[in-house]
PDB file of N, CA and C in Angstrom:
ATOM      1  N   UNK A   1       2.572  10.941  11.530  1.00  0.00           N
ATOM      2  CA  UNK A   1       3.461   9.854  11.133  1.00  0.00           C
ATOM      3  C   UNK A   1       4.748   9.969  11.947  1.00  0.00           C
ATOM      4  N   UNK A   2       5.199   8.693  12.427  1.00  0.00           N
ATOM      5  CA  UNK A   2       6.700   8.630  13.059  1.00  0.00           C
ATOM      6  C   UNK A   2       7.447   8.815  12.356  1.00  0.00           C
ATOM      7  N   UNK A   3       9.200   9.192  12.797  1.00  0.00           N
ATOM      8  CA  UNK A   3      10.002   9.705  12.304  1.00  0.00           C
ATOM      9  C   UNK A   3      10.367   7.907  11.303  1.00  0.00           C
ATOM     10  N   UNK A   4      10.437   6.911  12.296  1.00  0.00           N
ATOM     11  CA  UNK A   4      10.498   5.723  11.613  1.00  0.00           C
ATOM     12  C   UNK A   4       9.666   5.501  10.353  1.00  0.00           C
ATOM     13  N   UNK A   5       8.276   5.884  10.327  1.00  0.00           N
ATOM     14  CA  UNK A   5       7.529   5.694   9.718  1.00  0.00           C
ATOM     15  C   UNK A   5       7.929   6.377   8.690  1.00  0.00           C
ATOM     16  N   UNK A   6       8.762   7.638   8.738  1.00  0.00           N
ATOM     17  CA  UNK A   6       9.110   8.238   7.214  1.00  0.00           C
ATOM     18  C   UNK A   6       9.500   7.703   6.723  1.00  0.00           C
ATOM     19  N   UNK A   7      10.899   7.212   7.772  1.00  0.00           N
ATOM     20  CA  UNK A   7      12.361   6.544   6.926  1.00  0.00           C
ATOM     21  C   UNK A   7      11.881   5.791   6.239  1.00  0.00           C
ATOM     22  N   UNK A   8      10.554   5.011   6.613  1.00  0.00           N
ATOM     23  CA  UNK A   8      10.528   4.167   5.700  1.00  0.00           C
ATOM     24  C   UNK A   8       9.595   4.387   4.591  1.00  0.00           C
ATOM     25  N   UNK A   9       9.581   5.770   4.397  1.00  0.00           N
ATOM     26  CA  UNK A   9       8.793   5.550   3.073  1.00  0.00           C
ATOM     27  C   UNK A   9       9.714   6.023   1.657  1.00  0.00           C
ATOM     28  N   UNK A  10       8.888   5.355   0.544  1.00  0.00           N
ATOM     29  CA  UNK A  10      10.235   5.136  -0.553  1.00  0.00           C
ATOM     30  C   UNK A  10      10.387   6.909  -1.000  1.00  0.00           C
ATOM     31  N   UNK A  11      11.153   7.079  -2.153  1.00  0.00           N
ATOM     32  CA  UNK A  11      11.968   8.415  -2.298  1.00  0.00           C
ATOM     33  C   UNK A  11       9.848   8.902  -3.056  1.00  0.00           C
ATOM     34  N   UNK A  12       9.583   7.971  -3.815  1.00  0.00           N
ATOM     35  CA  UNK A  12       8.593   8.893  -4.783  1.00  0.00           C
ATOM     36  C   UNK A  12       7.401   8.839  -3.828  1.00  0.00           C
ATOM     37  N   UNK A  13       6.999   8.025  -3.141  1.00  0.00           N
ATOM     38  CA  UNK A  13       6.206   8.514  -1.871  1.00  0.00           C
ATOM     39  C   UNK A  13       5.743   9.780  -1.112  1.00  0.00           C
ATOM     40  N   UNK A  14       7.324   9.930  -1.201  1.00  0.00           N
ATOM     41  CA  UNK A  14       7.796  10.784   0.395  1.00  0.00           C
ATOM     42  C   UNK A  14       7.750  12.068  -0.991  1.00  0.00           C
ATOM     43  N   UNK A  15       7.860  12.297  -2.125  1.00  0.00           N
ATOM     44  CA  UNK A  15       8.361  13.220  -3.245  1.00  0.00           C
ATOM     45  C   UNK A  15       6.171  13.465  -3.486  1.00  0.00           C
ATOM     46  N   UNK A  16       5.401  12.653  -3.483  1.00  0.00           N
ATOM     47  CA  UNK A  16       4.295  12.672  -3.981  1.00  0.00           C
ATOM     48  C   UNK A  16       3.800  13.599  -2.970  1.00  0.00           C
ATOM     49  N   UNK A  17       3.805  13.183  -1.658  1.00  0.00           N
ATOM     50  CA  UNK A  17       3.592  13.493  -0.766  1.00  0.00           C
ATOM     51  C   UNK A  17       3.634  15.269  -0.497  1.00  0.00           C
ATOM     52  N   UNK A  18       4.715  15.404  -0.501  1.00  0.00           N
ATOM     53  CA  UNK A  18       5.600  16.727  -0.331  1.00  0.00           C
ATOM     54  C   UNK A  18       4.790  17.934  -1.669  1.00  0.00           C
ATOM     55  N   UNK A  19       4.749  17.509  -2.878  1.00  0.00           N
ATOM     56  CA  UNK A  19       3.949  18.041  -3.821  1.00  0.00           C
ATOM     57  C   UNK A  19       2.680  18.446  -3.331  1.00  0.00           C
ATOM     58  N   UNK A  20       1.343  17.508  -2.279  1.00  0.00           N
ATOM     59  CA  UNK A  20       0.758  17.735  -2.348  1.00  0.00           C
ATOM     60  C   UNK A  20       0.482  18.937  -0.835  1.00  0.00           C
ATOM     61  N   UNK A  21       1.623  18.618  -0.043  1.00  0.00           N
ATOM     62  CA  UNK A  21       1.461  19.270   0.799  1.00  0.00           C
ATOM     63  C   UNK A  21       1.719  20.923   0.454  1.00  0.00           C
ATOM     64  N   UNK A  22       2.396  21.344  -0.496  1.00  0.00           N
ATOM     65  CA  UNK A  22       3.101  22.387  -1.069  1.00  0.00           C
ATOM     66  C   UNK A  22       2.101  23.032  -1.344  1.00  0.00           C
ATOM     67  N   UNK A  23       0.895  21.853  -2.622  1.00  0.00           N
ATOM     68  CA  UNK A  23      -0.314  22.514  -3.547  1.00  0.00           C
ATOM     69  C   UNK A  23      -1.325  23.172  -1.991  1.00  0.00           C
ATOM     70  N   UNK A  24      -1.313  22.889  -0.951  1.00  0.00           N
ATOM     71  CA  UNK A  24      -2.417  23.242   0.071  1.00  0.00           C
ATOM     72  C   UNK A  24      -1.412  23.982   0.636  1.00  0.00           C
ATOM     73  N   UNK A  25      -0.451  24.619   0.699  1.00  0.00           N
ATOM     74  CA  UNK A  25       0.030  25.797   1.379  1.00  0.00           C
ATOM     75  C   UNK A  25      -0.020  27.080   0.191  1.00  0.00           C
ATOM     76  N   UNK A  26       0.021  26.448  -1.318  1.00  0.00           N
ATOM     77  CA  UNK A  26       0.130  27.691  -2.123  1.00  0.00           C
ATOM     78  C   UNK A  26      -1.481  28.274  -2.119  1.00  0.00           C
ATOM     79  N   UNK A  27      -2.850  27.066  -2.062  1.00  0.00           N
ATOM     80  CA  UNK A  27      -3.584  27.130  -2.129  1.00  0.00           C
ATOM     81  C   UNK A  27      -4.098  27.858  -1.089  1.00  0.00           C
ATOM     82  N   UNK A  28      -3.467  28.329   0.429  1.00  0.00           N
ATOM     83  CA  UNK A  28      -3.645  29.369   1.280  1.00  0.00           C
ATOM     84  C   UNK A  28      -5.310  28.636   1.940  1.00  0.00           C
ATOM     85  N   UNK A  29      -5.416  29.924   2.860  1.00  0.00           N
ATOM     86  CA  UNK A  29      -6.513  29.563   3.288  1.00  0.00           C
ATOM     87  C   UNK A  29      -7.467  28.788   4.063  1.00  0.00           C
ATOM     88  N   UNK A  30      -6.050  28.402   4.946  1.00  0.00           N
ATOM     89  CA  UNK A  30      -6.374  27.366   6.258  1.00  0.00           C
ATOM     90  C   UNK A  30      -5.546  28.155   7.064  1.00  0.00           C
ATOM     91  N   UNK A  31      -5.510  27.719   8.774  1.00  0.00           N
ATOM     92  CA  UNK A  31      -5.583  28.031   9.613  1.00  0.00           C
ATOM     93  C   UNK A  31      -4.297  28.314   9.859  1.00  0.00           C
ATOM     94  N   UNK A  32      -3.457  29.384  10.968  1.00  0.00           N
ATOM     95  CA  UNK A  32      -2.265  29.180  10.900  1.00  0.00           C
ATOM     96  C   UNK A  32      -1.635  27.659  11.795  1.00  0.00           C
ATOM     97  N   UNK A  33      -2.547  27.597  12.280  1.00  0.00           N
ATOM     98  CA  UNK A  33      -2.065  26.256  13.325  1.00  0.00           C
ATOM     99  C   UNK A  33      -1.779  25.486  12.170  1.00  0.00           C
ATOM    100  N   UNK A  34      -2.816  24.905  11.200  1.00  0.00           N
ATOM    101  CA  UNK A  34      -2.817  23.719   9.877  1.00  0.00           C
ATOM    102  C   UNK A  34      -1.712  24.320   9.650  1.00  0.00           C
ATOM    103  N   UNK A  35      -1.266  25.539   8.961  1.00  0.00           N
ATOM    104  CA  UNK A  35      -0.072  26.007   8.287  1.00  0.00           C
ATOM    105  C   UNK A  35       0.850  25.592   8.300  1.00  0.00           C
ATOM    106  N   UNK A  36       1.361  25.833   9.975  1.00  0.00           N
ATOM    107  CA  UNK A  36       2.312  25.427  10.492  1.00  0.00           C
ATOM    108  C   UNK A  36       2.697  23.852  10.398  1.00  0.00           C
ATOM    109  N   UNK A  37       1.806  23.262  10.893  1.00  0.00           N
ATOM    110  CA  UNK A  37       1.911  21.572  11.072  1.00  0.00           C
ATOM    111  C   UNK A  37       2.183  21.454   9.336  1.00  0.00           C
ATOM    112  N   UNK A  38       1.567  21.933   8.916  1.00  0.00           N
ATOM    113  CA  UNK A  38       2.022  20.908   6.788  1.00  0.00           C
ATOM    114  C   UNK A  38       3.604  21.677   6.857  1.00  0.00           C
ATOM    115  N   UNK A  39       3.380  22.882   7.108  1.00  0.00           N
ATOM    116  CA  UNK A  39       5.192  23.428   7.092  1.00  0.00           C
ATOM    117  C   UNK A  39       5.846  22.450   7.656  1.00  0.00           C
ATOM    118  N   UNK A  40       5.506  22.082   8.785  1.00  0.00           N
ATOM    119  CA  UNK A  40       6.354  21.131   9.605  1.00  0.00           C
ATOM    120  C   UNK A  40       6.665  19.424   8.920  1.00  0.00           C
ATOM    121  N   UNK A  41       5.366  19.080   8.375  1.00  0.00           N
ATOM    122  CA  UNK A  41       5.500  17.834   7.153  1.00  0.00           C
ATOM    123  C   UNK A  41       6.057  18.188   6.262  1.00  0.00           C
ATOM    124  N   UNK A  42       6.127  19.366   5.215  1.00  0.00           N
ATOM    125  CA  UNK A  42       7.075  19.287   4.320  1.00  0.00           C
ATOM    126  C   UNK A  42       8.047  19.517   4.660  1.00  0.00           C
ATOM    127  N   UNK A  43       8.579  19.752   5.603  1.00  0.00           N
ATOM    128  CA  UNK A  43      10.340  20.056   5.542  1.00  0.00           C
ATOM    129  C   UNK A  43      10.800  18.804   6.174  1.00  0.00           C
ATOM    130  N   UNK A  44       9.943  18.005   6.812  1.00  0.00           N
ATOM    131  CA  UNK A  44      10.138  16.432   7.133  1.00  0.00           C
ATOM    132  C   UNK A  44      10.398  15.677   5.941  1.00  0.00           C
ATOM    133  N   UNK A  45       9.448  16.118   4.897  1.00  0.00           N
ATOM    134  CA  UNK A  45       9.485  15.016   3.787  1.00  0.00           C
ATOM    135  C   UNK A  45      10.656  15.198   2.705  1.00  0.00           C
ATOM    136  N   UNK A  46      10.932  16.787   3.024  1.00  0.00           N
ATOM    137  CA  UNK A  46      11.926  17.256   1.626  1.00  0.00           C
ATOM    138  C   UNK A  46      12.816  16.257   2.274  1.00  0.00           C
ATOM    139  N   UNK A  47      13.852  16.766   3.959  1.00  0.00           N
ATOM    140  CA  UNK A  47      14.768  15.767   4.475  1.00  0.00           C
ATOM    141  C   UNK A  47      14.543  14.306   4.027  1.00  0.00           C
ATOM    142  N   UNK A  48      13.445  13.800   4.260  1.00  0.00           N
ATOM    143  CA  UNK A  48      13.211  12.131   3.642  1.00  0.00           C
ATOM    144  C   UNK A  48      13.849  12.329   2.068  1.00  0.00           C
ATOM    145  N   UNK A  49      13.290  13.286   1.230  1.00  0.00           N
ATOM    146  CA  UNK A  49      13.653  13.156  -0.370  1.00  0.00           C
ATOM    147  C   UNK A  49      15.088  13.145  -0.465  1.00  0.00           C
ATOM    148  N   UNK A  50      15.818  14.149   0.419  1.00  0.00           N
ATOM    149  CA  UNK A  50      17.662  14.448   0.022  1.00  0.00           C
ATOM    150  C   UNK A  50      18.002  13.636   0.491  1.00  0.00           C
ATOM    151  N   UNK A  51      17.613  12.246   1.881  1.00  0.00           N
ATOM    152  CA  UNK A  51      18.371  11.484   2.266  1.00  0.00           C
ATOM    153  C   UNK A  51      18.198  10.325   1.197  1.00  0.00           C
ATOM    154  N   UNK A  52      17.448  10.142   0.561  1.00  0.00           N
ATOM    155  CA  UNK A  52      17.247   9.333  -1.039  1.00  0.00           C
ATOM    156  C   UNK A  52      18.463   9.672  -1.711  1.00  0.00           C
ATOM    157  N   UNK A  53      18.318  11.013  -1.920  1.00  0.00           N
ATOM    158  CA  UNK A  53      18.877  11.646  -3.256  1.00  0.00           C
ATOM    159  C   UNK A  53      20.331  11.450  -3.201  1.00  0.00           C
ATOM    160  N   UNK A  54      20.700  11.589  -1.310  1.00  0.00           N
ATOM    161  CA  UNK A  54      22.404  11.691  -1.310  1.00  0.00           C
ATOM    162  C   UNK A  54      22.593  10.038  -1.455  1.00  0.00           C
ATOM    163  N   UNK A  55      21.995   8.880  -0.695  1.00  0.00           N
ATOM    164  CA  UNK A  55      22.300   7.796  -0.955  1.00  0.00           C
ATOM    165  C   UNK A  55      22.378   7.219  -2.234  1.00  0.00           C
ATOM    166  N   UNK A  56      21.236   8.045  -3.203  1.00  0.00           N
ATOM    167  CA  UNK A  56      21.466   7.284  -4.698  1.00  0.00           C
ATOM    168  C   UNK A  56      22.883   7.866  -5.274  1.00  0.00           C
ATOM    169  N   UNK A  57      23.558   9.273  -5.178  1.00  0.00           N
ATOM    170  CA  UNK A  57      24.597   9.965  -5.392  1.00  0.00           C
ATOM    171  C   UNK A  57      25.926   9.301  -4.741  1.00  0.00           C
ATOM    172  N   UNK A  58      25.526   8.794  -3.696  1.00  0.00           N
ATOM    173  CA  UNK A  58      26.950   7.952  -2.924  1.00  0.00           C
ATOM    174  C   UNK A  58      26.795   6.405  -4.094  1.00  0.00           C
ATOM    175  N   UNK A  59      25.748   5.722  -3.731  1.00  0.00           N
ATOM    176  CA  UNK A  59      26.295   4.767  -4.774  1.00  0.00           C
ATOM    177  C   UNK A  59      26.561   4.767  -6.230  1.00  0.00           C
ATOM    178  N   UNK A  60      25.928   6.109  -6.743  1.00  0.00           N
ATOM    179  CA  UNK A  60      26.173   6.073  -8.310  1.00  0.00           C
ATOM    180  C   UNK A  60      27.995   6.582  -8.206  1.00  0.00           C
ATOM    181  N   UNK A  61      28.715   7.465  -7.022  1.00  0.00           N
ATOM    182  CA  UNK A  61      30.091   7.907  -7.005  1.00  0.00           C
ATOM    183  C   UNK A  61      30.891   6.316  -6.835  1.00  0.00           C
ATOM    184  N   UNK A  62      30.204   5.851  -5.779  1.00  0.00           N
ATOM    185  CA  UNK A  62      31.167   4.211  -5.732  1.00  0.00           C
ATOM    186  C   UNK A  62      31.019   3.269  -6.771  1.00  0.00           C
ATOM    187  N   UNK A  63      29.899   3.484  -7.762  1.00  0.00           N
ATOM    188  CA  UNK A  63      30.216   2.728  -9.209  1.00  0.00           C
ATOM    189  C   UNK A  63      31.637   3.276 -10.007  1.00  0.00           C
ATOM    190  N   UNK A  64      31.232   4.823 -10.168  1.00  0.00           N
ATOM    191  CA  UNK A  64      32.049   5.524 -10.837  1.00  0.00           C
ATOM    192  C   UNK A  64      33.990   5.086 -10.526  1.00  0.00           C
ATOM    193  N   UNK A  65      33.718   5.113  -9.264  1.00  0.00           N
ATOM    194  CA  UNK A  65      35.113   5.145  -8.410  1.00  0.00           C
ATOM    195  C   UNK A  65      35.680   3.748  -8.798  1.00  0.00           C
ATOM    196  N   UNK A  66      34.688   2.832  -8.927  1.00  0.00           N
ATOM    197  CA  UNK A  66      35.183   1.451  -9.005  1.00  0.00           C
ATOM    198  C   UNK A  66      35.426   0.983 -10.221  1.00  0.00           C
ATOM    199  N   UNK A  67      35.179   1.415 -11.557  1.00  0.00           N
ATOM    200  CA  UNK A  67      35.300   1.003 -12.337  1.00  0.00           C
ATOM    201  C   UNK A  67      35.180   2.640 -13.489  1.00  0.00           C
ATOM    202  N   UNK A  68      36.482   3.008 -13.444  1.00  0.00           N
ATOM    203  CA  UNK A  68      36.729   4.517 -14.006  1.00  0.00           C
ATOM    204  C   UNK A  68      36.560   4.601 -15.565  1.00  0.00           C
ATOM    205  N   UNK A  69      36.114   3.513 -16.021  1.00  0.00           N
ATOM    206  CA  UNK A  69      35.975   3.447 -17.918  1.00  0.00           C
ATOM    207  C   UNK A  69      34.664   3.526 -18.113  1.00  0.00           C
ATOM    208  N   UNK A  70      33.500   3.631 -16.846  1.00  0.00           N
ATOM    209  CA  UNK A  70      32.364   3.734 -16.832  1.00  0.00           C
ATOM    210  C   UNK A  70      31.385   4.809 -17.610  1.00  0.00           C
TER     211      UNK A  70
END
């Protein structure tokens, strides 16, 4: 998958995703080459999840900021 192709996938996607890649690294027992490459997808996908996580955190701070009786 392209780097574009992440961006655009939504936060629970990219979060489903990442789960399952995790369950086949705890699950062991593939190759180190495979290893490597899902290592290399999940730490792609976590970055996809925190760039969610900080954008939902920036707009939930600019609600906050904008209206302080919130």
């Amino acid at each position: 998958m392209t780097e574009q192709a992440e961006e655009r996938l939504s936060y629970e996607d990219a979060r489903e995703e990442l789960v399952a890649v995790v369950q086949r690294l705890e699950a062991g027992g593939t190759p180190l080459e495979e290893t490597l490459a899902l290592w290399e997808r999940g730490e792609r996908l976590a970055r996809v999840c925190q760039e969610w996580l900080d954008g939902a955190r920036k707009r939930l701070d600019a609600v906050i900021e904008a209206d302080p009786e919130a």
